[in-house]
Protein backbone atom coordinates (compact mmCIF):
# COMPACT_ATOMS: atom_id res chain seq x y z
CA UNK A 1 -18.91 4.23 3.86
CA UNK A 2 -16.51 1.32 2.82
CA UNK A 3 -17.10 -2.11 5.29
CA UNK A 4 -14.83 -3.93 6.74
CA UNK A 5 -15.32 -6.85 4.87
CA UNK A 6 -14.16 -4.77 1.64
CA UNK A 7 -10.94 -3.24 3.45
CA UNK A 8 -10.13 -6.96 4.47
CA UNK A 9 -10.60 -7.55 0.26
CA UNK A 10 -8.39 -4.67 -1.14
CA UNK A 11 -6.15 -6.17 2.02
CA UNK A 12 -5.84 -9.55 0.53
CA UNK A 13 -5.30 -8.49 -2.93
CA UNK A 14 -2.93 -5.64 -2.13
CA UNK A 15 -0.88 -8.69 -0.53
CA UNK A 16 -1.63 -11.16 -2.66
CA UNK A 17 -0.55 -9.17 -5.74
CA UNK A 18 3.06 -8.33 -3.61
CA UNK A 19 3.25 -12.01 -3.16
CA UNK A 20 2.93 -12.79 -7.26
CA UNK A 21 5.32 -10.08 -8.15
CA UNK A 22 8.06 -10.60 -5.10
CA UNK A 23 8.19 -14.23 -6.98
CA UNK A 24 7.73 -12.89 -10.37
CA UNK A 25 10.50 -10.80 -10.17
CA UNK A 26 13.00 -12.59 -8.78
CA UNK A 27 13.54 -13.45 -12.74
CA UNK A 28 15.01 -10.58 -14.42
CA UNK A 29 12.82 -12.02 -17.94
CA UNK A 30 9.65 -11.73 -16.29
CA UNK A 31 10.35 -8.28 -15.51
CA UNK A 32 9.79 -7.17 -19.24
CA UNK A 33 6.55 -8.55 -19.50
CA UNK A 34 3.57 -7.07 -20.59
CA UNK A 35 1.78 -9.15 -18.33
CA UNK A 36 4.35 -8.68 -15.15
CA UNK A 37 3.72 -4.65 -15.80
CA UNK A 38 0.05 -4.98 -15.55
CA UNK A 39 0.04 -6.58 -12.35
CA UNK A 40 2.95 -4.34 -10.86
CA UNK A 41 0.69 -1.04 -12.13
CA UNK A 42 -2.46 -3.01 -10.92
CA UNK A 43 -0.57 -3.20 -7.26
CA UNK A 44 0.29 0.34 -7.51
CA UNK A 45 -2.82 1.74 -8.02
CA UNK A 46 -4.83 -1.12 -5.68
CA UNK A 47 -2.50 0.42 -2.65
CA UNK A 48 -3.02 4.30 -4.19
CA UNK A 49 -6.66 3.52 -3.79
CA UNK A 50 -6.51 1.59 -0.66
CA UNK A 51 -4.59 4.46 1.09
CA UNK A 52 -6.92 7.20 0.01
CA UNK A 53 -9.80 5.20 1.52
CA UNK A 54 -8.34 5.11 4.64
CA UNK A 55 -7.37 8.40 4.98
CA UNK A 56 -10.98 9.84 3.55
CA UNK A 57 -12.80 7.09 5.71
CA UNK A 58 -10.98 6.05 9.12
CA UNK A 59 -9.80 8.98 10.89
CA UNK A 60 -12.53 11.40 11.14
CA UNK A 61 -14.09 9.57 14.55
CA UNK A 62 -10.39 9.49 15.71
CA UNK A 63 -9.25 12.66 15.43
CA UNK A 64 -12.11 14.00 17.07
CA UNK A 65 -11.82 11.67 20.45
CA UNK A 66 -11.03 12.93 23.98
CA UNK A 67 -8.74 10.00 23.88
CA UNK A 68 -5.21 11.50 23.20
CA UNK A 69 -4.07 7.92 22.79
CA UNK A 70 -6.76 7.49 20.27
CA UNK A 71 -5.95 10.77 18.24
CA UNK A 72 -2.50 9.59 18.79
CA UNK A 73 -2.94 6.14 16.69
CA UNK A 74 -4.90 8.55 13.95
CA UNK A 75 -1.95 10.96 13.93
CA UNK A 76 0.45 8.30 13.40
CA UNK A 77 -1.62 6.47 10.74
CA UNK A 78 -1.94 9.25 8.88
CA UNK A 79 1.63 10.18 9.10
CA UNK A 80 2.21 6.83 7.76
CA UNK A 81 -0.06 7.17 5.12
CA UNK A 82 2.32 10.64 3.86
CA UNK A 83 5.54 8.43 3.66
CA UNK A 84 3.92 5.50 1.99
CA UNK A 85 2.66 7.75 -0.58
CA UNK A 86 6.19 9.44 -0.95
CA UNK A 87 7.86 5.83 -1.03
CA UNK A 88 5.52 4.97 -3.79
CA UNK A 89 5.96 8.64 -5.94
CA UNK A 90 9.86 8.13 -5.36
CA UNK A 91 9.45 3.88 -6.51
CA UNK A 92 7.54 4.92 -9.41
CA UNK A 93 9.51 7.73 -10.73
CA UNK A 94 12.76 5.78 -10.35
CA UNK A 95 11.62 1.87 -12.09
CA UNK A 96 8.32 3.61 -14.17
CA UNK A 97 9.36 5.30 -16.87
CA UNK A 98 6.49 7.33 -17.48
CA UNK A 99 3.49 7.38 -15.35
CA UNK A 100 1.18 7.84 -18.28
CA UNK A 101 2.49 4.96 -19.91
CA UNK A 102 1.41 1.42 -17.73
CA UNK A 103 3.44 -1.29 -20.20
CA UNK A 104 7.23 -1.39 -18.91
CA UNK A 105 8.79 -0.67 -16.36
CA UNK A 106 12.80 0.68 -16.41
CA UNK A 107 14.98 -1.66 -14.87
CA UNK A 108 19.12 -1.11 -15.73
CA UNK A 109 20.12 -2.98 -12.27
CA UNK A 110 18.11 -5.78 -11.41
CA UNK A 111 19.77 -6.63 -8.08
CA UNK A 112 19.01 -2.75 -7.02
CA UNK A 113 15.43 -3.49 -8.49
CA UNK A 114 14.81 -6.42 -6.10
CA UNK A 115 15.91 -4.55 -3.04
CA UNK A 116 13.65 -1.70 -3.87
CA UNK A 117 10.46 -3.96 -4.36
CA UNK A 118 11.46 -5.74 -1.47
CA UNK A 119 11.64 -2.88 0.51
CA UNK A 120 8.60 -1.63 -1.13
CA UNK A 121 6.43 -4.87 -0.50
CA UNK A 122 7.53 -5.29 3.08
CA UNK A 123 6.35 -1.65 3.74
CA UNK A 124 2.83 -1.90 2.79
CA UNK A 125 2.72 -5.21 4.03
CA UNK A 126 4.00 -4.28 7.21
CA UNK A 127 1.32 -1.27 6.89
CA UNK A 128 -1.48 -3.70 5.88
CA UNK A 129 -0.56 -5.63 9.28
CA UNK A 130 -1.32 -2.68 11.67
CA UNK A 131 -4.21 -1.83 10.03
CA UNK A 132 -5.44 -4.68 10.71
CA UNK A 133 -4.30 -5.19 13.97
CA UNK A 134 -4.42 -2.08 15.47
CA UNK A 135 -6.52 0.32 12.90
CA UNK A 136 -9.58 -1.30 12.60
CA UNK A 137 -10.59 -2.68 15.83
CA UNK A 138 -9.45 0.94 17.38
CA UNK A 139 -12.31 2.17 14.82
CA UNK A 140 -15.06 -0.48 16.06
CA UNK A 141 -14.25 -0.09 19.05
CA UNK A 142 -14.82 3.71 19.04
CA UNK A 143 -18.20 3.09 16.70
CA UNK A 144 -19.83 0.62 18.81
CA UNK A 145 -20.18 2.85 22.05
């Protein structure tokens, strides 16, 4: 069972790492880089990772409350979790190109790119945010009765 304290981690790097490569990105050179790819596949998989430990770990005590407002919040959590997943499979097959290959990313519009990431970042940001807010203390809540 994953703690709390190591959500909260993957958390803070998940947005730390958006933080980097919203600022990296802004210039279309850095985009190239070996180094700017690493981190943008290193965010990628962090939030891949982070996702499937939620799902696997969060819901289970949820789901199986009397609570419909507390299935509710686990329903819509893990509906969230789908479309996250298919935001990140749609940004990754459009700017990646070639998910076995981690070193470049395929950029032809850079303005488009920006919107995308921004878009991207805000998303799992925003996601990050209600776990944290709402998620989490739900699950303590349920665990320490």
């Amino acid at each position: 069972m994953i703690t709390y304290d190591e959500l909260n981690e993957q958390n803070h790097r998940i947005t730390e790492l958006s933080n980097v490569l919203h600022y990296l990105f802004k210039d279309r050179s850095m985009c190239d880089t070996g180094s700017c790819c690493d981190l943008f596949y290193r965010y990628v998989d962090l939030v891949k990772e982070h996702i499937e430990v939620v799902d696997k770990e969060m819901y289970k005590d949820l789901l199986a409350s009397p609570d419909d407002k507390v299935t509710n919040v686990a329903k819509n959590f893990m509906s969230g979790s789908v479309e996250v997943k298919k935001i990140l499979r749609e940004f990754t097959h459009r700017w990646c190109p070639s998910s076995k290959k981690k070193d470049s990313l395929h950029i032809k519009d850079h303005a488009e790119f920006l919107v995308d990431t921004d878009e991207l970042f805000e998303i799992i940001l925003q996601r990050i945010q209600d776990e944290t807010e709402h998620l989490y203390p739900l699950v303590r809540s349920l665990s320490s009765r």
